[in-house]
N, C-alpha and C. Protein backbone atom coordinates (compact mmCIF):
# COMPACT_ATOMS: atom_id res chain seq x y z
N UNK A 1 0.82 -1.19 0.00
CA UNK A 1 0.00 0.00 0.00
C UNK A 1 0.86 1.25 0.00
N UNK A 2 1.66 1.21 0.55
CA UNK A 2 3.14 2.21 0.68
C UNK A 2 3.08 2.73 -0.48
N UNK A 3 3.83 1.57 -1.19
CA UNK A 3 4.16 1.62 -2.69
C UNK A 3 3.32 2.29 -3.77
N UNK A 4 1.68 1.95 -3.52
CA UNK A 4 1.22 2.22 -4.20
C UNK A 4 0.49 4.12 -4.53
N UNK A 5 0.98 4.01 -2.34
CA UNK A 5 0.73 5.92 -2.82
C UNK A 5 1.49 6.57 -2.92
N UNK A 6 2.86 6.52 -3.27
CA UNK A 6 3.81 7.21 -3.35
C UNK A 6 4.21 7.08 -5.24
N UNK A 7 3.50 5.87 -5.82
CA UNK A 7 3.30 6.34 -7.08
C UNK A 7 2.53 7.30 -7.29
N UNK A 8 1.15 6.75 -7.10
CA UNK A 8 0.38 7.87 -7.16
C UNK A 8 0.27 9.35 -7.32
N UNK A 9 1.25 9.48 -6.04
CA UNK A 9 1.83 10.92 -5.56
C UNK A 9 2.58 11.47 -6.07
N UNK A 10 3.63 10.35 -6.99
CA UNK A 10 4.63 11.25 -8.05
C UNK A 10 3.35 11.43 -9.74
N UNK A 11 3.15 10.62 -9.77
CA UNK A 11 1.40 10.95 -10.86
C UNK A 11 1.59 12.22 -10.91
N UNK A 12 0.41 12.57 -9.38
CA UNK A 12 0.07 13.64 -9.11
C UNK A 12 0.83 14.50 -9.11
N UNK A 13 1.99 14.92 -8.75
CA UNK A 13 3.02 16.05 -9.45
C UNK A 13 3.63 16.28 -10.57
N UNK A 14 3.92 15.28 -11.07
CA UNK A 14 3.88 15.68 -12.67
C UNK A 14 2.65 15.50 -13.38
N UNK A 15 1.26 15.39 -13.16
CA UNK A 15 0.54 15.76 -13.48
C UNK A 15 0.55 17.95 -13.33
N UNK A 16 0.61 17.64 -12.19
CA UNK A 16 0.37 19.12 -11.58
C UNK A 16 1.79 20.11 -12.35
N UNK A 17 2.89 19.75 -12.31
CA UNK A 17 3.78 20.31 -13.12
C UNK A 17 3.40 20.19 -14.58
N UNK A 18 2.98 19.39 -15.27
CA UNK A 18 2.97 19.65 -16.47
C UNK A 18 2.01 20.40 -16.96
N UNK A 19 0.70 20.81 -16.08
CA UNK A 19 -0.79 21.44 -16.27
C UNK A 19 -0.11 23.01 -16.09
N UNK A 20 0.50 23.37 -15.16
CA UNK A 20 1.00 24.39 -14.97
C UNK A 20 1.90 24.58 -15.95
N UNK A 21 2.91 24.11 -16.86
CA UNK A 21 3.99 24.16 -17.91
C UNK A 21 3.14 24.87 -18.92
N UNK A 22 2.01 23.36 -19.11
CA UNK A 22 0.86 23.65 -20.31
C UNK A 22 0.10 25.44 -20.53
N UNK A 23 -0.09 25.57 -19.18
CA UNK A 23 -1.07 26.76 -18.95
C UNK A 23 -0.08 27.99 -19.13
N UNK A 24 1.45 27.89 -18.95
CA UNK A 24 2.77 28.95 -18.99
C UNK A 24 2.61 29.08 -20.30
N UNK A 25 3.00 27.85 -21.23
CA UNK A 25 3.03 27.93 -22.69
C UNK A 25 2.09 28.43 -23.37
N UNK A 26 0.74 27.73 -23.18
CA UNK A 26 -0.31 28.78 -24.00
C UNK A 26 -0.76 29.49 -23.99
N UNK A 27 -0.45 30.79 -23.07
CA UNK A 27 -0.81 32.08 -22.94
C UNK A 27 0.22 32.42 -23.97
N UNK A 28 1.24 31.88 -24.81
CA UNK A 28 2.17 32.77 -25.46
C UNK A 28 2.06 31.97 -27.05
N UNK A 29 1.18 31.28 -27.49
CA UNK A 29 1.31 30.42 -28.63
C UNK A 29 1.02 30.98 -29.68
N UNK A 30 2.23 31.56 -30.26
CA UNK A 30 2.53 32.73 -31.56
C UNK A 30 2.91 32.25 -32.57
N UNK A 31 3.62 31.09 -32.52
CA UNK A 31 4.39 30.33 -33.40
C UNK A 31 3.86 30.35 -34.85
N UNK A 32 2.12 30.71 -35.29
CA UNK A 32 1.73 30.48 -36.39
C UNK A 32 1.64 31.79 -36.79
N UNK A 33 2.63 33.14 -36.10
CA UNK A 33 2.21 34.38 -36.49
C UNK A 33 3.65 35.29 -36.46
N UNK A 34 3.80 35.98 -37.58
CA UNK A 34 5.20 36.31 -38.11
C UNK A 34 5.04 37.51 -38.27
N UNK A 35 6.48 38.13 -38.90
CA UNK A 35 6.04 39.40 -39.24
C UNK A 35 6.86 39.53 -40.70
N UNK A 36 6.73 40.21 -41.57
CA UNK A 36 7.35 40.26 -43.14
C UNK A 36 8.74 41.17 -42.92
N UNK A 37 9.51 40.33 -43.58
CA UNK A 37 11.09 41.42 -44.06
C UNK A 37 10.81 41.73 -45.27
N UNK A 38 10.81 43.01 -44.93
CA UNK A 38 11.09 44.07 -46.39
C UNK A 38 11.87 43.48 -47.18
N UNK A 39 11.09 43.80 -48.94
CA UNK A 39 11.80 42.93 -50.15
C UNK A 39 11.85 41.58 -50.31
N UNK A 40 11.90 40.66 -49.46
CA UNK A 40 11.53 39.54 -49.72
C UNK A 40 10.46 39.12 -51.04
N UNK A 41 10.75 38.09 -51.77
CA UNK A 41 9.33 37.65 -53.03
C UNK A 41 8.70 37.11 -52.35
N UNK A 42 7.48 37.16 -52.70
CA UNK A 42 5.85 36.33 -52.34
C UNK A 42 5.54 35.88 -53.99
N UNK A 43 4.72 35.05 -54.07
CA UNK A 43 4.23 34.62 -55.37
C UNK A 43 2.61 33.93 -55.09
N UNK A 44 1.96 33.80 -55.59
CA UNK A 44 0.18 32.81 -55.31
C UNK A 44 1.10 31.30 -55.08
N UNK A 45 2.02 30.71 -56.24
CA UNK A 45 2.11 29.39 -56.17
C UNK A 45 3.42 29.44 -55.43
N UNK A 46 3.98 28.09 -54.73
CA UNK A 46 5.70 27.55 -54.59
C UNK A 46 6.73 27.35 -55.76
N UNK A 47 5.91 27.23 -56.71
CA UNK A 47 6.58 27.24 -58.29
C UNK A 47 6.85 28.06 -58.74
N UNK A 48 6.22 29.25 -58.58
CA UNK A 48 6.55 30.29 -59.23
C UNK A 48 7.44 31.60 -58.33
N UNK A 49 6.96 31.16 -56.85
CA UNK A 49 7.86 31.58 -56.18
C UNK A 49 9.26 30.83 -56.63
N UNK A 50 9.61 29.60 -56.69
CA UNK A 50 11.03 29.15 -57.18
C UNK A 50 11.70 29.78 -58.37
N UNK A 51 10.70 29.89 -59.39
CA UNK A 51 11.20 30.44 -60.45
C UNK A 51 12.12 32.06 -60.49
N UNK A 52 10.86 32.56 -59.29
CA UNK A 52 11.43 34.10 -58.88
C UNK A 52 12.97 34.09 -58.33
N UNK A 53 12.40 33.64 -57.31
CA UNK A 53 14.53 33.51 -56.60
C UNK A 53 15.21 32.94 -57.39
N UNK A 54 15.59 31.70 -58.23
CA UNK A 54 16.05 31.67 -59.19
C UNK A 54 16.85 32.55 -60.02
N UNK A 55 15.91 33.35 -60.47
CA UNK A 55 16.14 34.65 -61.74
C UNK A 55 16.87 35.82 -60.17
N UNK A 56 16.54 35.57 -59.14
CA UNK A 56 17.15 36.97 -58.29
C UNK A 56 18.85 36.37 -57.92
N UNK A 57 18.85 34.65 -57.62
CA UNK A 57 20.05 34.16 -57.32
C UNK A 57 20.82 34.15 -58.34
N UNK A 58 20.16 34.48 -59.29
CA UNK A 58 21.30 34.31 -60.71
C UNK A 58 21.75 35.26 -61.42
N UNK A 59 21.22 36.35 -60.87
CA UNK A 59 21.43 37.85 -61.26
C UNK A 59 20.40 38.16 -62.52
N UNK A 60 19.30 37.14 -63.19
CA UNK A 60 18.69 37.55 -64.25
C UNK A 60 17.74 38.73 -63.55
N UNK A 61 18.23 39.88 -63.62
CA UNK A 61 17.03 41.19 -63.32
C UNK A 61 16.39 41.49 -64.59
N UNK A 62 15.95 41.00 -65.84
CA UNK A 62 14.88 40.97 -66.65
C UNK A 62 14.10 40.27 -66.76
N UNK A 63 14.37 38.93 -66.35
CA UNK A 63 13.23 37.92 -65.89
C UNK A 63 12.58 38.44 -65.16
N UNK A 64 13.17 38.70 -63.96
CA UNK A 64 12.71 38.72 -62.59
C UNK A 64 11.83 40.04 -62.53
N UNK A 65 12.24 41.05 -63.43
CA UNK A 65 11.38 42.40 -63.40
C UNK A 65 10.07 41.99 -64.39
N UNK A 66 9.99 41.02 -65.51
CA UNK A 66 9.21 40.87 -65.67
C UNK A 66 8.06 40.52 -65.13
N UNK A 67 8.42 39.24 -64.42
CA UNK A 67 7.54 38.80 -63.01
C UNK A 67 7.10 39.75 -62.29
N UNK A 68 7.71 40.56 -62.08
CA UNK A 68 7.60 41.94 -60.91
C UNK A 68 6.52 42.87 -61.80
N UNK A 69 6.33 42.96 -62.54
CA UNK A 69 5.71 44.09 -64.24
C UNK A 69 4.45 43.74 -64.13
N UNK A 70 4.35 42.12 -64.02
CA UNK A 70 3.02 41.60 -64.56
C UNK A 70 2.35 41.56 -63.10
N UNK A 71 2.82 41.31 -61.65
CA UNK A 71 1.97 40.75 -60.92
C UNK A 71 2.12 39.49 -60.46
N UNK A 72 2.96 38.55 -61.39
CA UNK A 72 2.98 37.38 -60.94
C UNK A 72 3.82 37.21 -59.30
N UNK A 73 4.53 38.11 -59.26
CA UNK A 73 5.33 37.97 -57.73
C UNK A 73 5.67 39.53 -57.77
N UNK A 74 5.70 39.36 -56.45
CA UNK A 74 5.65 40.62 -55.67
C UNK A 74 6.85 40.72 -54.22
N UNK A 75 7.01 41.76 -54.09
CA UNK A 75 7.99 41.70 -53.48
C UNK A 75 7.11 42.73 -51.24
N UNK A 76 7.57 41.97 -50.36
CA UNK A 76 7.09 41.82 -49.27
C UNK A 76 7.28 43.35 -48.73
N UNK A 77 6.07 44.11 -47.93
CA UNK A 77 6.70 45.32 -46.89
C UNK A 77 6.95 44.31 -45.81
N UNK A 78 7.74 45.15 -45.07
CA UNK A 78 7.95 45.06 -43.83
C UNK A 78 7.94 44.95 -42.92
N UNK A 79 7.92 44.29 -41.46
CA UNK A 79 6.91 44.94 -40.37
C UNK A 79 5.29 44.38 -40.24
N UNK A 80 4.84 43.70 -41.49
CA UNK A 80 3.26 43.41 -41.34
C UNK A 80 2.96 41.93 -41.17
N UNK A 81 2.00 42.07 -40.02
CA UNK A 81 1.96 40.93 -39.08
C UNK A 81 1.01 39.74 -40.44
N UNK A 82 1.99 38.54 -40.28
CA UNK A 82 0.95 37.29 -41.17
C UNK A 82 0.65 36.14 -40.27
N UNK A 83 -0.32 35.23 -40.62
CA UNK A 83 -0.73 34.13 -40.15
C UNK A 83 0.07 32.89 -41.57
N UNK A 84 1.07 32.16 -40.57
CA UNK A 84 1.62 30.92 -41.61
C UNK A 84 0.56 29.58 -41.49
N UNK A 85 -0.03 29.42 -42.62
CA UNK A 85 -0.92 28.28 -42.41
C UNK A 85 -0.34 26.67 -43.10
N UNK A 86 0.59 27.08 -43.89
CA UNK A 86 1.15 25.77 -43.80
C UNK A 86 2.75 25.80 -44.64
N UNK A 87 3.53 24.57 -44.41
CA UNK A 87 5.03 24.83 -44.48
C UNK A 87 5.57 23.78 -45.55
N UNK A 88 5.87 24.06 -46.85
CA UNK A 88 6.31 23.19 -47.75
C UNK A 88 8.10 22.34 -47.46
N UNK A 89 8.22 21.50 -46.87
CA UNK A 89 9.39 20.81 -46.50
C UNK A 89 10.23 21.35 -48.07
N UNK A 90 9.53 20.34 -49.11
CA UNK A 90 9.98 20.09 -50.58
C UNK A 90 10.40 21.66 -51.17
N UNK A 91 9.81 22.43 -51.23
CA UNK A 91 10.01 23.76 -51.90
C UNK A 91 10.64 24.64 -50.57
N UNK A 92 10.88 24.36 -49.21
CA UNK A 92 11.25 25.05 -48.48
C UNK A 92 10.22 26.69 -48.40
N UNK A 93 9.44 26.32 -48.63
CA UNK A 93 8.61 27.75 -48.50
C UNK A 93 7.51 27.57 -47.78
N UNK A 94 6.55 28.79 -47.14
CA UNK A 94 5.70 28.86 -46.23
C UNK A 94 4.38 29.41 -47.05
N UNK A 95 3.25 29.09 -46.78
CA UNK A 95 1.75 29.40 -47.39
C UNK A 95 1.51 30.52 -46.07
N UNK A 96 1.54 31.86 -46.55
CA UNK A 96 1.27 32.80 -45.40
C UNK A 96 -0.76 33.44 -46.01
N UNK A 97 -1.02 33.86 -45.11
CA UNK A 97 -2.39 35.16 -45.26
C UNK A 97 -2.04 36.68 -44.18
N UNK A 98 -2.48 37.21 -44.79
CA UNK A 98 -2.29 38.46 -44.53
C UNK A 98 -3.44 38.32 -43.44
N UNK A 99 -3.67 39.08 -42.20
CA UNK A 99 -4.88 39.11 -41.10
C UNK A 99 -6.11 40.24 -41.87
N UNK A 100 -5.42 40.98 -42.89
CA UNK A 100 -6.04 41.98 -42.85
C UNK A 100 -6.79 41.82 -44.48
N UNK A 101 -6.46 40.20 -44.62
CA UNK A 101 -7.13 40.11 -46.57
C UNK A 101 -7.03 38.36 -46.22
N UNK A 102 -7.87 37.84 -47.55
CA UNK A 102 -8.08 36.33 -47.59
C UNK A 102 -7.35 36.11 -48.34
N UNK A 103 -6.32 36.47 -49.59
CA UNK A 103 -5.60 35.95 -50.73
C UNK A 103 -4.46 35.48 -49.39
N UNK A 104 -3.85 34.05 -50.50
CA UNK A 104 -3.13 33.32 -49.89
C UNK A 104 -1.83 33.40 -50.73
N UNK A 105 -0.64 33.80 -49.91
CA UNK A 105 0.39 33.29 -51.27
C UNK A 105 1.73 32.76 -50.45
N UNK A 106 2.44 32.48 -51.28
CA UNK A 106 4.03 31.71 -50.55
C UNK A 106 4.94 32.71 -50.58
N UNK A 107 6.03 32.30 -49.48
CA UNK A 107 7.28 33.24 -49.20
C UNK A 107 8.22 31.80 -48.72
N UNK A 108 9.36 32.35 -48.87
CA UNK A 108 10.82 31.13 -48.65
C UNK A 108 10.79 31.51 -47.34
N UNK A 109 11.52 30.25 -47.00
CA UNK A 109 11.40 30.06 -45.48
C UNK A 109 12.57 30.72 -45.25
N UNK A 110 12.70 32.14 -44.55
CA UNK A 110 13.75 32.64 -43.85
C UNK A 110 12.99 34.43 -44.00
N UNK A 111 12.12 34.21 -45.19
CA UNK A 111 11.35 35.76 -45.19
C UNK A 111 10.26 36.05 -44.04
N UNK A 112 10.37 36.08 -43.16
CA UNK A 112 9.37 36.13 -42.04
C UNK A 112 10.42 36.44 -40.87
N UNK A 113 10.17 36.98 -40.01
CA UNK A 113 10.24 36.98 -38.34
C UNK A 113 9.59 36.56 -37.33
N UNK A 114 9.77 35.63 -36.73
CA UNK A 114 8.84 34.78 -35.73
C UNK A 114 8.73 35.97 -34.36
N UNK A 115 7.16 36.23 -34.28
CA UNK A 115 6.85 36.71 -33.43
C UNK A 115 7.31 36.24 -31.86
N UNK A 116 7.40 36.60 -30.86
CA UNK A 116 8.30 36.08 -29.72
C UNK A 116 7.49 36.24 -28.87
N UNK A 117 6.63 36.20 -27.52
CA UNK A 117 6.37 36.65 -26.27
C UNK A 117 7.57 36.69 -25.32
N UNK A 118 7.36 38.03 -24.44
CA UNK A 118 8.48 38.32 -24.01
C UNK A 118 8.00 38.66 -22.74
């Protein structure tokens, strides 16, 4: 019987420590909310975002202004808070929305700033 409440009792504290951990952590759960670096490309697709950096890593600035001319990719302000809704391993890029519009488009994974609680 000893035995059996002194399991119990360790249960019950890491129960109780981890409820309290749980309740620390999710008052701060930001992780799906970023903020944009200036100049960075955005594009609607991951493909065509690739195509963009591409033409910027390779120095083609007439491709790449074309893209830029028509609309097809666009280049990021600064500073403005997004929601990341999902994360392409394969293309290394992120599916962001703006809070403040419903169009959805991609950015490479390193164009964002992870919001922090502090």
């Amino acid at each position: 019987m000893n035995k059996i409440s002194k399991i119990t009792f360790a249960f019950v504290i890491c129960a109780l420590i981890l409820i309290s951990v749980y309740q620390a952590a999710s008052a701060c759960q930001v992780d799906e909310f970023y903020t944009t670096k200036e100049g960075s490309l955005l594009a609607a697709t991951p493909e065509i975002l690739n195509e963009a950096v591409k033409y910027e890593e390779e120095g083609n600035k007439d491709k790449l202004a074309a893209l830029l001319s028509k609309g097809i990719v666009m280049r990021l302000k600064g500073n403005i808070k997004v929601q990341v809704l999902e994360r392409s391993v394969e293309f290394k890029t992120l599916k962001i929305k703006y809070l403040d519009e419903g169009n959805l488009y991609w950015v490479k994974d390193g164009s964002l700033i992870q919001i922090k609680c502090q």
